[in-house]
Protein backbone atom coordinates (compact mmCIF):
# COMPACT_ATOMS: atom_id res chain seq x y z
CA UNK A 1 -45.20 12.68 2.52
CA UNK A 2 -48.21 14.36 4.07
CA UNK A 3 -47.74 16.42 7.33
CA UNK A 4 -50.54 14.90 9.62
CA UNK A 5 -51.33 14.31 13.34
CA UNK A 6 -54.01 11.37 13.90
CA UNK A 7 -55.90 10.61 16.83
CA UNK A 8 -56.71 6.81 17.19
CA UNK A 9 -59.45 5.74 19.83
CA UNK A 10 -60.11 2.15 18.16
CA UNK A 11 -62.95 -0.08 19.03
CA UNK A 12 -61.93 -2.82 21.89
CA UNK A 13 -60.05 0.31 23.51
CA UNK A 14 -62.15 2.42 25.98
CA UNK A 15 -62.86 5.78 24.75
CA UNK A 16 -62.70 8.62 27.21
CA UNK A 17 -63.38 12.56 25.83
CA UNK A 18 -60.58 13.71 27.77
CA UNK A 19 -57.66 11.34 26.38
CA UNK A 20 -57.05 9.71 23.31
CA UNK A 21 -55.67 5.80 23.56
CA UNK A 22 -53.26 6.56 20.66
CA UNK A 23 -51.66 9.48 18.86
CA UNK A 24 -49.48 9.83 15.72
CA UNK A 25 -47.17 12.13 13.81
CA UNK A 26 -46.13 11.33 10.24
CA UNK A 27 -44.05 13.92 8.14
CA UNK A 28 -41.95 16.93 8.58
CA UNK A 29 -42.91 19.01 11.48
CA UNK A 30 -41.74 20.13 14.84
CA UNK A 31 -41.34 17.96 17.53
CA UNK A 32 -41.53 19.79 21.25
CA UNK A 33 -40.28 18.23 24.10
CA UNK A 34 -40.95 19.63 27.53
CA UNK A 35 -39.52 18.83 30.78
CA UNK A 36 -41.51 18.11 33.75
CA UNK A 37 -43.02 20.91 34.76
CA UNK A 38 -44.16 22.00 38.55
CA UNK A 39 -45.75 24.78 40.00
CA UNK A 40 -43.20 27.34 40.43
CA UNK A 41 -43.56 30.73 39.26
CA UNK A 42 -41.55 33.02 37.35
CA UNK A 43 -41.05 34.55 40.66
CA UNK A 44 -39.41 30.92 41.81
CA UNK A 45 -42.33 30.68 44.68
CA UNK A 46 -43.93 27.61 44.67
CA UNK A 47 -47.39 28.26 44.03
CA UNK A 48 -50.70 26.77 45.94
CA UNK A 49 -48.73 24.73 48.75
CA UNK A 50 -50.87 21.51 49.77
CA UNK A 51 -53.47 21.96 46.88
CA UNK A 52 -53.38 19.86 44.14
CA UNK A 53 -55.70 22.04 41.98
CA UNK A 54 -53.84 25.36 42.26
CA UNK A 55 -50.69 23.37 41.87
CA UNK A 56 -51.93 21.50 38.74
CA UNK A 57 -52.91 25.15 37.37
CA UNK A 58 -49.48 26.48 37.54
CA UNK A 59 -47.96 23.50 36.11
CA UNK A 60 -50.15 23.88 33.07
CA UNK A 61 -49.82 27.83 33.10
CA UNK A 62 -45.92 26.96 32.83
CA UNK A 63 -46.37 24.66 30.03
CA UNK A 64 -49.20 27.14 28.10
CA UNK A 65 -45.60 29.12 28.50
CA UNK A 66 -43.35 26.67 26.97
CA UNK A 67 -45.69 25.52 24.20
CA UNK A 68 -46.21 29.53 23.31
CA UNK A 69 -42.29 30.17 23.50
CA UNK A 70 -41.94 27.28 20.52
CA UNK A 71 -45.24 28.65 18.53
CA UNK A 72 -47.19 25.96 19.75
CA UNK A 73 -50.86 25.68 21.75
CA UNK A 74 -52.60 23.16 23.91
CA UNK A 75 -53.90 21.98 20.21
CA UNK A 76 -50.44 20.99 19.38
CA UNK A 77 -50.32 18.50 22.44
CA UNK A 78 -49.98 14.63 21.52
CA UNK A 79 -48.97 13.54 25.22
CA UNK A 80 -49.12 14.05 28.52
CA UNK A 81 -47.43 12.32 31.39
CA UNK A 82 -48.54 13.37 35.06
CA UNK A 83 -46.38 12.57 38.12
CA UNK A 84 -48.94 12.71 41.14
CA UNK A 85 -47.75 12.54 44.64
CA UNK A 86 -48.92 9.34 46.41
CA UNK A 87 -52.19 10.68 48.55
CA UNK A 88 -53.14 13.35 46.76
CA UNK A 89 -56.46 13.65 44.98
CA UNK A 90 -56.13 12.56 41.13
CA UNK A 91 -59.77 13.96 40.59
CA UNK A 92 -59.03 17.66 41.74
CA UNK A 93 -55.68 18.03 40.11
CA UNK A 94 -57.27 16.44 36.96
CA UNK A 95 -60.63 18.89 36.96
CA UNK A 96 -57.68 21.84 36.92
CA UNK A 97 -56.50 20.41 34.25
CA UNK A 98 -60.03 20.72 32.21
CA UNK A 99 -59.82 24.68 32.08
CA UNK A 100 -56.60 23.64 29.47
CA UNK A 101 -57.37 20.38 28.32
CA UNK A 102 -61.07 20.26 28.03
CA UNK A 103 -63.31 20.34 25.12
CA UNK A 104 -60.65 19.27 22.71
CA UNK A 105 -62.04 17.58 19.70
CA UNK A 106 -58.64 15.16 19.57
CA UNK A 107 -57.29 15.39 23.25
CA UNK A 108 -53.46 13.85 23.89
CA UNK A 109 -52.54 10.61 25.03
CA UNK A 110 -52.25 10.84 28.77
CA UNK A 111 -50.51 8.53 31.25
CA UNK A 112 -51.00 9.53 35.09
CA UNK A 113 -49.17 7.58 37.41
CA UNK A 114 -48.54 8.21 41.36
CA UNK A 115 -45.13 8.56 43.04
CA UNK A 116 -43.56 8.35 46.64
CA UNK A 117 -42.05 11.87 46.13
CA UNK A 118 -41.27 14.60 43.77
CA UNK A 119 -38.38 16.83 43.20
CA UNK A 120 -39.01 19.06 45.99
CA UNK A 121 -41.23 18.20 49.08
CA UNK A 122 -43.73 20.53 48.35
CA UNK A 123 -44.36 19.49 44.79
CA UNK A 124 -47.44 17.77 44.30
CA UNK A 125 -47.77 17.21 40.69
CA UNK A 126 -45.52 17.05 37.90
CA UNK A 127 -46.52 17.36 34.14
CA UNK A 128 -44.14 16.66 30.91
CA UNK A 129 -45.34 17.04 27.27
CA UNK A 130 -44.78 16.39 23.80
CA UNK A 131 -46.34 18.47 20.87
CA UNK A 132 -46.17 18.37 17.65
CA UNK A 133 -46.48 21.49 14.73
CA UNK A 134 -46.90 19.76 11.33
CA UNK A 135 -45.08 21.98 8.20
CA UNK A 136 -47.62 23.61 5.99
């Protein structure tokens, strides 16, 4: 069985350069699952309090940290899911995003949805992943 990762944007779908519609993992590789992350630090501080965009940039820091601690990179990605607080500004916490995400020639499947509230009352956005490391 080959090792391979495919990104599927088909026609009748809408195709966006910073998500892909459909992604999928076929043979023996690594499977990463991470938890939702928010924007503490490894000092436990919460980090950027009422903006979205600093939050969003120490959620992804934290992840950069978890994909690195399995041998893994942003490449490796194959979804996203991003908990937004209801109110906040999808557009700022999604242009933080960019600095990680953007430019990717096959980015992950992304679903953003807003929420009444998050884990702790200062939390503004939450981020899980999944990546994948083929064998080989």
């Amino acid at each position: 069985m080959n090792n391979q990762v495919q990104y599927i944007n088909p026609d009748g779908l809408f195709k966006n350069p910073a998500f892909s519609q459909i992604v999928t993992t076929q043979g023996h590789g690594k499977t990463i699952y991470i938890g939702g992350q928010n924007s503490v630090n490894i000092q436990r501080e919460i980090v950027g309090k009422g903006d979205i965009s600093e939050q969003t940039e120490q959620v992804m820091k934290n992840i950069q940290t978890a994909l690195s601690a399995c041998g893994a990179t942003f490449d490796n990605l194959v979804k996203l899911t991003i908990h937004i607080l209801q109110g906040q500004d999808l557009y700022r916490g999604f242009q933080a995003s960019q600095k990680y995400l953007g430019g990717r020639k096959n980015p992950p499947a992304i679903t953003g949805f807003f929420v009444f509230a998050l884990a702790h009352p200062d939390f503004l956005v939450e981020i899980d992943a999944i990546a994948f490391i083929p064998e080989g």
